[in-house]
PDB file of N, CA and C in Angstrom:
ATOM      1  N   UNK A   1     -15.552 -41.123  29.289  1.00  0.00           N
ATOM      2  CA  UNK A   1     -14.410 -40.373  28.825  1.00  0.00           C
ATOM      3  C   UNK A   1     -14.857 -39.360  27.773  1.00  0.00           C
ATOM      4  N   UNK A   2     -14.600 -38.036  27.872  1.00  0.00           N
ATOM      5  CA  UNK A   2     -14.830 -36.733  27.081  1.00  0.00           C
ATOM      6  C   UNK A   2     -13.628 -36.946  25.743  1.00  0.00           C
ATOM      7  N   UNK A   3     -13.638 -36.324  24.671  1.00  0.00           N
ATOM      8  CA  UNK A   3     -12.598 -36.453  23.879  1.00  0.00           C
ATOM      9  C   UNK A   3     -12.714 -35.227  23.726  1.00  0.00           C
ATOM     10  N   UNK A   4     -11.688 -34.149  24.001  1.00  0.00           N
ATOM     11  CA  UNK A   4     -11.193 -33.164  23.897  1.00  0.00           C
ATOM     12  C   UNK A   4     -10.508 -32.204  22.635  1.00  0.00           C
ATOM     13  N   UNK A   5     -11.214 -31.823  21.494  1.00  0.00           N
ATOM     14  CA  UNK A   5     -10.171 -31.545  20.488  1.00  0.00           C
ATOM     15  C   UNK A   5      -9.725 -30.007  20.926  1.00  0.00           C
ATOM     16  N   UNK A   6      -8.517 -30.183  20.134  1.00  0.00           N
ATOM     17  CA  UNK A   6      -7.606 -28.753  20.096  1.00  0.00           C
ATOM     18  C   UNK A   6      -8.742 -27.761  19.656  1.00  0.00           C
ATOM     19  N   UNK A   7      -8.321 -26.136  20.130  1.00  0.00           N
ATOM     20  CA  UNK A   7      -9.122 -25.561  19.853  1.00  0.00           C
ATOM     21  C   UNK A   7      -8.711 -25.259  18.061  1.00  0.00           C
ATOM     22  N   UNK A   8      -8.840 -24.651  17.233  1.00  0.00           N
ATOM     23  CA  UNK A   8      -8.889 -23.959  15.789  1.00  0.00           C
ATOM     24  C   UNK A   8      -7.415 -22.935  16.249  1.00  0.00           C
ATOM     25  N   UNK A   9      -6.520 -22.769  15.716  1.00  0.00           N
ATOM     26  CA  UNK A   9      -5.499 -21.772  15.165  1.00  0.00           C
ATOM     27  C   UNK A   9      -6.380 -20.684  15.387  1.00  0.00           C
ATOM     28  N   UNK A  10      -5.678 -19.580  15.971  1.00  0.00           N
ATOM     29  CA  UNK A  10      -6.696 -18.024  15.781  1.00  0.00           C
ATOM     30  C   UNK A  10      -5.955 -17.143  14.901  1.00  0.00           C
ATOM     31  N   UNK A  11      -5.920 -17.339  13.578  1.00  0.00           N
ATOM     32  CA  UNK A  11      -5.450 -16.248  12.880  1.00  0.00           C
ATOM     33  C   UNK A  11      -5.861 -15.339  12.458  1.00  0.00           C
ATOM     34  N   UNK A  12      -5.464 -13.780  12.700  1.00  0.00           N
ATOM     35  CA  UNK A  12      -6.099 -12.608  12.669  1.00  0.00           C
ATOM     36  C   UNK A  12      -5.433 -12.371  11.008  1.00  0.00           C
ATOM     37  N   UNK A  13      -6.277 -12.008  10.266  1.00  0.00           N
ATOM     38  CA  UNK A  13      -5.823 -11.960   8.742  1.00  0.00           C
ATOM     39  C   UNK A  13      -5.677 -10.128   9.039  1.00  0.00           C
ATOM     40  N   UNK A  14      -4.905  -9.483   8.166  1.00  0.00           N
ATOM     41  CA  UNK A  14      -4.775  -7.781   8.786  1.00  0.00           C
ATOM     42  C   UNK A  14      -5.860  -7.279   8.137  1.00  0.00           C
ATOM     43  N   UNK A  15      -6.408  -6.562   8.560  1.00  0.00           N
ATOM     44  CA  UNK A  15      -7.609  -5.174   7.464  1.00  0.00           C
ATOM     45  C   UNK A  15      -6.859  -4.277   6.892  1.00  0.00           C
ATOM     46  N   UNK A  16      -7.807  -3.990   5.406  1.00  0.00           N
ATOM     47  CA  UNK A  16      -7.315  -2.698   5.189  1.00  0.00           C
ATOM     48  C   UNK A  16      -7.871  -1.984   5.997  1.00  0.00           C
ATOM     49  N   UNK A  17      -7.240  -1.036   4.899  1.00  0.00           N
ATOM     50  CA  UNK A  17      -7.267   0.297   5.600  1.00  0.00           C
ATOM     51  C   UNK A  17      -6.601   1.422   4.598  1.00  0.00           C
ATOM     52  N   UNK A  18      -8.205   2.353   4.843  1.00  0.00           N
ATOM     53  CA  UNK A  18      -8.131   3.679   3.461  1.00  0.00           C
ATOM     54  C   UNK A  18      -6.519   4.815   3.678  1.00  0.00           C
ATOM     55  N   UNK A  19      -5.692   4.970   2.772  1.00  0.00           N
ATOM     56  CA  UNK A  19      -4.563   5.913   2.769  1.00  0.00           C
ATOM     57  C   UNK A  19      -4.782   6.769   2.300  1.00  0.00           C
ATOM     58  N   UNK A  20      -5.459   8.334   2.675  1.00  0.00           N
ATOM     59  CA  UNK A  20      -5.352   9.551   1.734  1.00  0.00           C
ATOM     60  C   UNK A  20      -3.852  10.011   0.980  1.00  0.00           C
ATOM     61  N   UNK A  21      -3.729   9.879  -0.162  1.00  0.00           N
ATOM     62  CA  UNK A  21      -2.905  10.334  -0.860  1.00  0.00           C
ATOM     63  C   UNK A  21      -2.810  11.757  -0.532  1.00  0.00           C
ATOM     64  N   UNK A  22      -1.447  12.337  -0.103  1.00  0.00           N
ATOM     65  CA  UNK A  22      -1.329  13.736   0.336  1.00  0.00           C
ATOM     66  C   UNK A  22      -0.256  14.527  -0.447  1.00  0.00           C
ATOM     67  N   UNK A  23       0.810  13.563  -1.602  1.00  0.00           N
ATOM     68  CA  UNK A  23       1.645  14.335  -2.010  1.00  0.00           C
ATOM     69  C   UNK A  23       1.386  14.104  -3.668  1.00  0.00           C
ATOM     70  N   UNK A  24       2.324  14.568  -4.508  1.00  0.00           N
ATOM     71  CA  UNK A  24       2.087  14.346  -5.815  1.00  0.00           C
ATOM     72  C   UNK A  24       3.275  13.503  -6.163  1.00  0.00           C
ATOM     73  N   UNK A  25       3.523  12.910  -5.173  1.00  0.00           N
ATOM     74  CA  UNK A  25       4.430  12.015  -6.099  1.00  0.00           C
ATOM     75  C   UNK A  25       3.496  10.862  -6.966  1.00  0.00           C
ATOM     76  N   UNK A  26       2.881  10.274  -6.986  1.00  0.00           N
ATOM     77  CA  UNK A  26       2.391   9.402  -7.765  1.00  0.00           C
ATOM     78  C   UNK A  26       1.133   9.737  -8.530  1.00  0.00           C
ATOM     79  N   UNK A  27       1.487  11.277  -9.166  1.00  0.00           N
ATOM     80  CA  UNK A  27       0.821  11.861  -9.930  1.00  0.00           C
ATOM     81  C   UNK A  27       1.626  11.467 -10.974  1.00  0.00           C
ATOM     82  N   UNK A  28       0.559  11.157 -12.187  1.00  0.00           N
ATOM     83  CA  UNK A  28      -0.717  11.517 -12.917  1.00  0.00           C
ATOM     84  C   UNK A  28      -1.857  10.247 -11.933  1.00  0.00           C
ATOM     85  N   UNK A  29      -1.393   9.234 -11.461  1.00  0.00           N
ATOM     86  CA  UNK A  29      -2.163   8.095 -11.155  1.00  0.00           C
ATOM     87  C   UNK A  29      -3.287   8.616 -10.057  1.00  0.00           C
ATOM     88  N   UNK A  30      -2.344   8.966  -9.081  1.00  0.00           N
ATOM     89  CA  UNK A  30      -3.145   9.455  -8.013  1.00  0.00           C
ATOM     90  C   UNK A  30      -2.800  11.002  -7.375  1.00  0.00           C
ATOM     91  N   UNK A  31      -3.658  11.561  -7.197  1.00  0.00           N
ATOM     92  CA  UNK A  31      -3.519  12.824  -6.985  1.00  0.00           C
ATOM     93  C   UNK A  31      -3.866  13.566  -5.561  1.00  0.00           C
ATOM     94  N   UNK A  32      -3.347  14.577  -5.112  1.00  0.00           N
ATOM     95  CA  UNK A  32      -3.143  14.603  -3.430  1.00  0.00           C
ATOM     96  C   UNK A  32      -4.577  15.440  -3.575  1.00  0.00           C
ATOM     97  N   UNK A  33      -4.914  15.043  -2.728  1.00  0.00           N
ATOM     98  CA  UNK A  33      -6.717  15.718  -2.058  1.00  0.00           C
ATOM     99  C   UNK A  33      -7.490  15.306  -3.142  1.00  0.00           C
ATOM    100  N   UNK A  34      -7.406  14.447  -3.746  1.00  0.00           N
ATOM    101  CA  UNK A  34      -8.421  13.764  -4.558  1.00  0.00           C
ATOM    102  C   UNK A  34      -8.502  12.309  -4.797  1.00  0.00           C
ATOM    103  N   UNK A  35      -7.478  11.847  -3.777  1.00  0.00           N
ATOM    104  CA  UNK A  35      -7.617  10.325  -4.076  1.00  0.00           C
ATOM    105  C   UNK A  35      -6.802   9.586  -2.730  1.00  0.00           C
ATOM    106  N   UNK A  36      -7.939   8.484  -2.942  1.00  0.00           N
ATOM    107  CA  UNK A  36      -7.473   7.812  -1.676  1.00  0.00           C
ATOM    108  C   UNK A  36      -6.822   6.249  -2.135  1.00  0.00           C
ATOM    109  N   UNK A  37      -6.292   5.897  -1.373  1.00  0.00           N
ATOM    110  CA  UNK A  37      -5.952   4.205  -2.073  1.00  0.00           C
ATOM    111  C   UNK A  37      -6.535   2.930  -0.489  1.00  0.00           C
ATOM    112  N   UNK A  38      -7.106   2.476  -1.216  1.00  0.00           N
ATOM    113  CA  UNK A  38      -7.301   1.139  -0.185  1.00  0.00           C
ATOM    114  C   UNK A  38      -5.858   0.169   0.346  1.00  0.00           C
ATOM    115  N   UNK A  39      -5.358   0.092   1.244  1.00  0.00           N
ATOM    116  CA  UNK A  39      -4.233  -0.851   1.023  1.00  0.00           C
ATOM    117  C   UNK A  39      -4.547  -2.053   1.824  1.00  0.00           C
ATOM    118  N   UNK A  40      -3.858  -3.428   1.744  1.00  0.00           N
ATOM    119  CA  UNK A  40      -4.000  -4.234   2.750  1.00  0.00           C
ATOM    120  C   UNK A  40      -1.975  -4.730   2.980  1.00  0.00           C
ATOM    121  N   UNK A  41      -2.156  -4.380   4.251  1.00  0.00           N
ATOM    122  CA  UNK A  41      -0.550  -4.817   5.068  1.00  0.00           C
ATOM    123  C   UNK A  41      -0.244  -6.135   4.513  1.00  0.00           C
ATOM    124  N   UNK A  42       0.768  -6.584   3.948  1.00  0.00           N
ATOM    125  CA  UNK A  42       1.630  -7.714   3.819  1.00  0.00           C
ATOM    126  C   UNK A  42       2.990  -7.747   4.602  1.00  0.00           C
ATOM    127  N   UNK A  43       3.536  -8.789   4.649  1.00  0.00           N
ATOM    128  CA  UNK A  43       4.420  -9.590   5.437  1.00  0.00           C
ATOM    129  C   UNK A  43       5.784  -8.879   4.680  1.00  0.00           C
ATOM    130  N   UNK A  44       5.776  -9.005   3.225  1.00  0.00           N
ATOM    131  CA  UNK A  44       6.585  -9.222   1.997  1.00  0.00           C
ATOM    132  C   UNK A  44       5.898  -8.589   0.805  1.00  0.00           C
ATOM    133  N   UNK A  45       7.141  -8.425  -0.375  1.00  0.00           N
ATOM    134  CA  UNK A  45       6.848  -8.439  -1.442  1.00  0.00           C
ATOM    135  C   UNK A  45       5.630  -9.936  -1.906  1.00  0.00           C
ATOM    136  N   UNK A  46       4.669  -9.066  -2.475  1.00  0.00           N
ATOM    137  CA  UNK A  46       3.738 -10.135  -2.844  1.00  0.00           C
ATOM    138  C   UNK A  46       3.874 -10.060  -4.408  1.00  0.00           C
ATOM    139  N   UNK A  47       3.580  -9.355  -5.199  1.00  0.00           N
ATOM    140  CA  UNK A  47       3.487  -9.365  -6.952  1.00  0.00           C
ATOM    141  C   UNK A  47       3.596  -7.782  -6.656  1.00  0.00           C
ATOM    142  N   UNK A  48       3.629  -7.429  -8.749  1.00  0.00           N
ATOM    143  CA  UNK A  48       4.211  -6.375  -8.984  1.00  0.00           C
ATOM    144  C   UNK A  48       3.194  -5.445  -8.864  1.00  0.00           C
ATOM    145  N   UNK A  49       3.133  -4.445  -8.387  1.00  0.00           N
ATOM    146  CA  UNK A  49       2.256  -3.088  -7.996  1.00  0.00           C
ATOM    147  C   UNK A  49       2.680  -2.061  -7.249  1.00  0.00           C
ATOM    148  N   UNK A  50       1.362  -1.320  -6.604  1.00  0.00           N
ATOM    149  CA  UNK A  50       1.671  -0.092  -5.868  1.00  0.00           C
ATOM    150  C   UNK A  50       1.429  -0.831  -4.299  1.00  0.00           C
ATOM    151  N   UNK A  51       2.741  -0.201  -4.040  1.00  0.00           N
ATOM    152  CA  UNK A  51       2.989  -0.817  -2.192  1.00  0.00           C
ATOM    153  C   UNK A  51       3.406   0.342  -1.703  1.00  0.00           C
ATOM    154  N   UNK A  52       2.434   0.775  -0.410  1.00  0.00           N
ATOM    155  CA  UNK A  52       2.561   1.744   0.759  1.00  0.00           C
ATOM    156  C   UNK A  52       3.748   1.286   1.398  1.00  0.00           C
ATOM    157  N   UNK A  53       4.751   1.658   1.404  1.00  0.00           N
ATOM    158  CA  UNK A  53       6.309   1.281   2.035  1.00  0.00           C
ATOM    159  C   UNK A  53       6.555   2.028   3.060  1.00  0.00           C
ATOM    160  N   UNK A  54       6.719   1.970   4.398  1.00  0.00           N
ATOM    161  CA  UNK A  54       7.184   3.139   5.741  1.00  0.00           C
ATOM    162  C   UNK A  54       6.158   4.108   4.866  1.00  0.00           C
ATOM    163  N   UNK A  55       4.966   4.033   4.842  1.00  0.00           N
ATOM    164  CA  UNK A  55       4.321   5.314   4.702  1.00  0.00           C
ATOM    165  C   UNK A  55       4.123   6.271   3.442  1.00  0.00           C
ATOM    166  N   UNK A  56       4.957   5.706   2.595  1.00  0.00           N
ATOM    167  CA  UNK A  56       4.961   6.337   1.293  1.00  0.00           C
ATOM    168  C   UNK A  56       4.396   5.283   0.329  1.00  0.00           C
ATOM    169  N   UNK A  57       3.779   5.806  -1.344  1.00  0.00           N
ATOM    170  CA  UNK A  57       3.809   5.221  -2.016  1.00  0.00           C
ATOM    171  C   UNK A  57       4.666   4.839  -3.267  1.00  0.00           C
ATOM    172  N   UNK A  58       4.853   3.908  -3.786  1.00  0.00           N
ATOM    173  CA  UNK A  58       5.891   3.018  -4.264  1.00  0.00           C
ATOM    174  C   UNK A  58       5.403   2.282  -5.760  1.00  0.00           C
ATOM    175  N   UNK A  59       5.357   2.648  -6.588  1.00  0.00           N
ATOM    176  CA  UNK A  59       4.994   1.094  -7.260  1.00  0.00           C
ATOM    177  C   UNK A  59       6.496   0.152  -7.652  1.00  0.00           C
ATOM    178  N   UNK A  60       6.438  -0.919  -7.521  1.00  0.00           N
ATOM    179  CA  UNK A  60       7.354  -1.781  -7.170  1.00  0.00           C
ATOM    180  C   UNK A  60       7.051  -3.291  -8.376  1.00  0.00           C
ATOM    181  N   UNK A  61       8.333  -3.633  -8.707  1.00  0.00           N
ATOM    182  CA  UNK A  61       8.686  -4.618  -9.441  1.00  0.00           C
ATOM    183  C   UNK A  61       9.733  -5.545  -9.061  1.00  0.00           C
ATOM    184  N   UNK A  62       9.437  -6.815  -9.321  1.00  0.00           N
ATOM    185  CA  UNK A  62      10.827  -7.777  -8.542  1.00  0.00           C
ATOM    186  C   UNK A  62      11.250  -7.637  -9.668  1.00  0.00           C
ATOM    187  N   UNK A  63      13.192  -7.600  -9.452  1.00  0.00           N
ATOM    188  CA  UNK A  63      13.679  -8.194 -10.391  1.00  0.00           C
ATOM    189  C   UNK A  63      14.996  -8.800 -10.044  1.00  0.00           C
ATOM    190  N   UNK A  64      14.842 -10.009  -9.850  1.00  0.00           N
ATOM    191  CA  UNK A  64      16.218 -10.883  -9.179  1.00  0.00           C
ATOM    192  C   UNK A  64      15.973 -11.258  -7.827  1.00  0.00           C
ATOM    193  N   UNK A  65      16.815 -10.533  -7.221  1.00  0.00           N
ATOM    194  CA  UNK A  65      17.057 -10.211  -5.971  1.00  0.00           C
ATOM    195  C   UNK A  65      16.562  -9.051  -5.766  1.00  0.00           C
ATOM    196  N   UNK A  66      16.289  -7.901  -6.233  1.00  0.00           N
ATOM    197  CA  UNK A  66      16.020  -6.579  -5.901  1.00  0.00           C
ATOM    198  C   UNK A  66      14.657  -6.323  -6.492  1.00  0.00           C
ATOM    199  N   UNK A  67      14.052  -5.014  -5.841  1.00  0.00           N
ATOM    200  CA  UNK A  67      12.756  -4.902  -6.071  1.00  0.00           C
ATOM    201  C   UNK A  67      13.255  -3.470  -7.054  1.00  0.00           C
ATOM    202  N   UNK A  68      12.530  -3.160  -8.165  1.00  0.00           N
ATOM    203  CA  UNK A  68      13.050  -1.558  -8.493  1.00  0.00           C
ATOM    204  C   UNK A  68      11.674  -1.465  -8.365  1.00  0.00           C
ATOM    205  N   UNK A  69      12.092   0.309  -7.907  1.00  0.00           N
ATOM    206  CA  UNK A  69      11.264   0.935  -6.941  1.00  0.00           C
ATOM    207  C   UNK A  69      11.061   2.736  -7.820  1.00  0.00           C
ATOM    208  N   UNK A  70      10.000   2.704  -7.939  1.00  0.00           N
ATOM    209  CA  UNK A  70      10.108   4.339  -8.642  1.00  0.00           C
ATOM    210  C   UNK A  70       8.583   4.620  -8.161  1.00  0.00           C
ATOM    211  N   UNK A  71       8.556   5.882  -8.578  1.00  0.00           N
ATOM    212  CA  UNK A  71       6.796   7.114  -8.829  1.00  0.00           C
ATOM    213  C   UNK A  71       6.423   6.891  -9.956  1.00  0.00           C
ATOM    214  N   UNK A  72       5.056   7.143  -9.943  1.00  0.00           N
ATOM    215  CA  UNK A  72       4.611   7.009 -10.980  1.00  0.00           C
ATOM    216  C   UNK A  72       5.151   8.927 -11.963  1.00  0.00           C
ATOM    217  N   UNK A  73       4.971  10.029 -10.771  1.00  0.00           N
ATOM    218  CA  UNK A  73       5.440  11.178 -11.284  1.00  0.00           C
ATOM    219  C   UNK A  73       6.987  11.261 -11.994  1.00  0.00           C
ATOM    220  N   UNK A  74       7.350  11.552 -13.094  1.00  0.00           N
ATOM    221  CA  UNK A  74       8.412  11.493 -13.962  1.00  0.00           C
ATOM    222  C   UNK A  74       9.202  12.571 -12.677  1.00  0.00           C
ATOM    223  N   UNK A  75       9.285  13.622 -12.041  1.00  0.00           N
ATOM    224  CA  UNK A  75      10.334  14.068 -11.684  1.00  0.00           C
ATOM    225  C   UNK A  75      11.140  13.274 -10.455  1.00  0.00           C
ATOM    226  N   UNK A  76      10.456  11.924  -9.983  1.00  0.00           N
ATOM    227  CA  UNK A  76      11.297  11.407  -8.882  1.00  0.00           C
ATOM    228  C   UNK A  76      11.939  10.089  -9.897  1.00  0.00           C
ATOM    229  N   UNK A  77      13.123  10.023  -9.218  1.00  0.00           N
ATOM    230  CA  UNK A  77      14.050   8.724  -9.856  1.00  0.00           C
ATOM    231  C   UNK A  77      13.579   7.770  -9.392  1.00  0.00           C
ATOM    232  N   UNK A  78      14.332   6.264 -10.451  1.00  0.00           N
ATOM    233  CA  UNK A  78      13.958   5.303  -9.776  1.00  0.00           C
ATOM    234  C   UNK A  78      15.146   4.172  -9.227  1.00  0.00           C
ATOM    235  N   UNK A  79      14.541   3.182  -8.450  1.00  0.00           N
ATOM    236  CA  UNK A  79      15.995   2.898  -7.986  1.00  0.00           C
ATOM    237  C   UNK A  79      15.986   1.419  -7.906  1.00  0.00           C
ATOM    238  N   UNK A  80      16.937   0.697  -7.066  1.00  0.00           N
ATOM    239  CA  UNK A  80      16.138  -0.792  -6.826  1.00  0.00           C
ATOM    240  C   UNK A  80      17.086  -0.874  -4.885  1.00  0.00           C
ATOM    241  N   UNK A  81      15.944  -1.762  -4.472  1.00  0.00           N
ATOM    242  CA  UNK A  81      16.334  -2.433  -3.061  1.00  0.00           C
ATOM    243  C   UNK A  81      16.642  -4.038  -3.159  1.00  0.00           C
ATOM    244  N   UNK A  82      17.659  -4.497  -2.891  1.00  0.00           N
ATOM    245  CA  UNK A  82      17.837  -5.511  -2.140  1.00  0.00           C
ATOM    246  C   UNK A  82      16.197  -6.268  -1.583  1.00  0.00           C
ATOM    247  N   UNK A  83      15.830  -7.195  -2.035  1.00  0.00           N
ATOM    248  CA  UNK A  83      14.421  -8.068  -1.160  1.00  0.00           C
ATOM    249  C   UNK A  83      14.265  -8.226   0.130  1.00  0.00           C
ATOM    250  N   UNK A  84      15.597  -8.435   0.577  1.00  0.00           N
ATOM    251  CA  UNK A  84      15.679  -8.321   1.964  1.00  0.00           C
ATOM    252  C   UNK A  84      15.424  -7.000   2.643  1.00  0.00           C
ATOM    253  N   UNK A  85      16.138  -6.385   1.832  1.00  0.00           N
ATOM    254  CA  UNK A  85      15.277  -4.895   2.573  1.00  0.00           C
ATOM    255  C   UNK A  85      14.030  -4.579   2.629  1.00  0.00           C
ATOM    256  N   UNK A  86      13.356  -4.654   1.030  1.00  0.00           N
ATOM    257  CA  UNK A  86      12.476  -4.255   0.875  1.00  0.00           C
ATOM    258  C   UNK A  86      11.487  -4.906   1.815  1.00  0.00           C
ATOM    259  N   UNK A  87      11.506  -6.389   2.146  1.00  0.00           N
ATOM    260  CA  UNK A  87      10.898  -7.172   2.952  1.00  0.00           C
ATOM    261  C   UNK A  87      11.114  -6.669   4.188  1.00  0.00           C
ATOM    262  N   UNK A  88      12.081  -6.184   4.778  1.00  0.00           N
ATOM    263  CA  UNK A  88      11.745  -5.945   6.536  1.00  0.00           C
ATOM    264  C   UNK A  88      11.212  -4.013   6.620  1.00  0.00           C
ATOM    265  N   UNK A  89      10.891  -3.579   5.635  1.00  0.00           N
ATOM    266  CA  UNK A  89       9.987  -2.292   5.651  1.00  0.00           C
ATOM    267  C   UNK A  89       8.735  -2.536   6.357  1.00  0.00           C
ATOM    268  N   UNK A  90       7.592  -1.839   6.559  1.00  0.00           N
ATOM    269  CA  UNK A  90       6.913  -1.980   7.289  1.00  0.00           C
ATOM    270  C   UNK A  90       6.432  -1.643   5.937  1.00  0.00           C
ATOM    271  N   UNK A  91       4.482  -2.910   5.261  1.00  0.00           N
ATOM    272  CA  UNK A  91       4.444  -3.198   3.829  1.00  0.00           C
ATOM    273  C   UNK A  91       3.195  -3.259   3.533  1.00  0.00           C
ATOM    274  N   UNK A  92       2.449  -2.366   2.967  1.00  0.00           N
ATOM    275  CA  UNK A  92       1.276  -2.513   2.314  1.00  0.00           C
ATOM    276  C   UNK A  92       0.961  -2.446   0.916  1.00  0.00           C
ATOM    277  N   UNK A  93      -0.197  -3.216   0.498  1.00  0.00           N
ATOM    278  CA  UNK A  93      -0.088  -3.292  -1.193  1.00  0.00           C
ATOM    279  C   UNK A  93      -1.738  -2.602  -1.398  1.00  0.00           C
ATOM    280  N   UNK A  94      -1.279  -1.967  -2.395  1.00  0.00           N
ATOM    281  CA  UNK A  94      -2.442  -1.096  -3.385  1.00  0.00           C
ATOM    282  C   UNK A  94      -3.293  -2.131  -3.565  1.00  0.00           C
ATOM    283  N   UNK A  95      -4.965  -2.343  -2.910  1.00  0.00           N
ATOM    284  CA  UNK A  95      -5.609  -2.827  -3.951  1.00  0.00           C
ATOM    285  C   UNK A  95      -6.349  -2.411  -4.455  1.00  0.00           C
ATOM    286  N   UNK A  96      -7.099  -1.135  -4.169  1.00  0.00           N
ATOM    287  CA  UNK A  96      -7.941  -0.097  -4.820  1.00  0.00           C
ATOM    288  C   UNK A  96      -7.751   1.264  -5.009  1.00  0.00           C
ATOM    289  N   UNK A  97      -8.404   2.050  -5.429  1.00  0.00           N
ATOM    290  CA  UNK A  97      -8.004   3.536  -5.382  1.00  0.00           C
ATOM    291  C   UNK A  97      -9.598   4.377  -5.203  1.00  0.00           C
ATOM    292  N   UNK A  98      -9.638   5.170  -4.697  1.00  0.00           N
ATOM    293  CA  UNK A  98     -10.856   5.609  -4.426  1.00  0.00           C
ATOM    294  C   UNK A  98     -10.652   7.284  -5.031  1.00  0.00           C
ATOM    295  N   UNK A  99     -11.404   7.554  -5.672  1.00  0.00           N
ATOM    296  CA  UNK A  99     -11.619   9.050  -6.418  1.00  0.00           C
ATOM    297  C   UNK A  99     -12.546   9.944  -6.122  1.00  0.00           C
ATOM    298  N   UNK A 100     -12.008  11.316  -5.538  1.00  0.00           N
ATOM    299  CA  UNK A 100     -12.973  11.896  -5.009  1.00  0.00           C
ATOM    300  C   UNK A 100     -12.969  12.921  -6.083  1.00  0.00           C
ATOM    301  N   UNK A 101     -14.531  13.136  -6.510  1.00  0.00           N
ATOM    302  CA  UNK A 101     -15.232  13.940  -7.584  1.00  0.00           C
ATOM    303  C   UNK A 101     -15.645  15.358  -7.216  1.00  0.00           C
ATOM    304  N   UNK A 102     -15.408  15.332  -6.054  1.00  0.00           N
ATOM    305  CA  UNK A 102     -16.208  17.317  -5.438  1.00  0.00           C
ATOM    306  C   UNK A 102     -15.320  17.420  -4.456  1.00  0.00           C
ATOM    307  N   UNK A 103     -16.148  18.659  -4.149  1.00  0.00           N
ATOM    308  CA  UNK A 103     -15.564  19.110  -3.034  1.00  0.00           C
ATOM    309  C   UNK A 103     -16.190  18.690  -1.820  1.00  0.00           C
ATOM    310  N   UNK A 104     -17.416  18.549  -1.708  1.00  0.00           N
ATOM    311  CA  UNK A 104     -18.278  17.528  -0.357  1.00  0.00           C
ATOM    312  C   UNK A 104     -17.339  16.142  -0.259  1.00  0.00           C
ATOM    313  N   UNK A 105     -16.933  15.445  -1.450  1.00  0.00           N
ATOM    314  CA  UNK A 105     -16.114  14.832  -1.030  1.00  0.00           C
ATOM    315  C   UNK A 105     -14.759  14.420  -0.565  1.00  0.00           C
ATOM    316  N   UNK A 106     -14.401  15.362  -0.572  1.00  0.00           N
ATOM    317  CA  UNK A 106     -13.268  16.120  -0.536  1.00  0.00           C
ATOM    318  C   UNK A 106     -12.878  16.494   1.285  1.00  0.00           C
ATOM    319  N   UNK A 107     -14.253  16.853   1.475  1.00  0.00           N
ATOM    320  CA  UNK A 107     -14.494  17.474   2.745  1.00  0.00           C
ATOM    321  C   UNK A 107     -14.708  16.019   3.770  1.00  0.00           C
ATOM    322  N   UNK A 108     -15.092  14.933   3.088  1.00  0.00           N
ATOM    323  CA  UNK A 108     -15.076  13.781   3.749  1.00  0.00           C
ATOM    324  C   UNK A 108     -14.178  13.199   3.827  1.00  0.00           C
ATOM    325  N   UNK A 109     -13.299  12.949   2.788  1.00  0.00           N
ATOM    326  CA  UNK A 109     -12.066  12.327   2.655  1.00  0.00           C
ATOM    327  C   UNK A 109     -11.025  12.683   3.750  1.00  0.00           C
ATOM    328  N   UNK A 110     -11.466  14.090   3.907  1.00  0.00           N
ATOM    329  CA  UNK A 110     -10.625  14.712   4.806  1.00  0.00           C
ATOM    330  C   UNK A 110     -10.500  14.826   6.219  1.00  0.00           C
ATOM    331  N   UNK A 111     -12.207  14.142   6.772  1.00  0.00           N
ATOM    332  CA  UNK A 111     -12.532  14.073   7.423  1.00  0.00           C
ATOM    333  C   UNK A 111     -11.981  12.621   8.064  1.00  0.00           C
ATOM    334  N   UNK A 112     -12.078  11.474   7.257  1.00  0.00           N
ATOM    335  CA  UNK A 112     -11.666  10.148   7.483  1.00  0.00           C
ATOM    336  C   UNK A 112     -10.017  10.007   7.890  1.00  0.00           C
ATOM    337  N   UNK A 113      -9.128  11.159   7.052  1.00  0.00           N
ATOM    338  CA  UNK A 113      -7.339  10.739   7.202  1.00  0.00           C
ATOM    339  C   UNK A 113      -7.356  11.476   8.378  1.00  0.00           C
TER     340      UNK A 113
END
């Protein structure tokens, strides 16, 4: 008689994946054609930071039930979402930022988005 075990769970954990920053909203932090941010996809609100939300960037705070949600640039407002919302967005979180110093790099950065 063979004893057969189950195979292992196959869980695919997500990759990042580099975001060229293209607008100035989250200027002074990050700046468009000079900075890139590393993100990795989450499910949910994980802790307080910068989260790629539908494509934009966000830095984000729980508070309650609601996440408030603003730019780091002073001319955009800030607001708050419902968790539930904020949770069924399509959700990535800031974990690095990458700074491009020239223009060769510049020319790469550009090359990669």
């Amino acid at each position: 008689m063979t004893l057969k075990l189950p195979a292992p769970p196959t869980t695919t954990k997500p990759a990042p994946f580099i975001y060229p920053v293209a607008s100035d909203t989250m200027a002074p932090t990050y700046r468009a054609g000079q900075s890139s941010v590393i993100c990795l996809p989450v499910e949910a609100y994980t802790c307080e930071g910068v989260y790629l939300v539908d494509n934009e960037l966000y830095r984000c705070e729980r508070q309650g039930r609601y996440v408030a949600v603003w730019r780091d640039n002073p001319f955009y407002s800030q607001w708050r979402v419902h968790i539930d919302v904020f949770n069924v967005s399509e959700l990535a979180l800031v974990v690095a930022d990458i700074t491009v110093r020239n223009a060769i790099g510049r020319d790469i950065m550009a090359s990669v988005a």
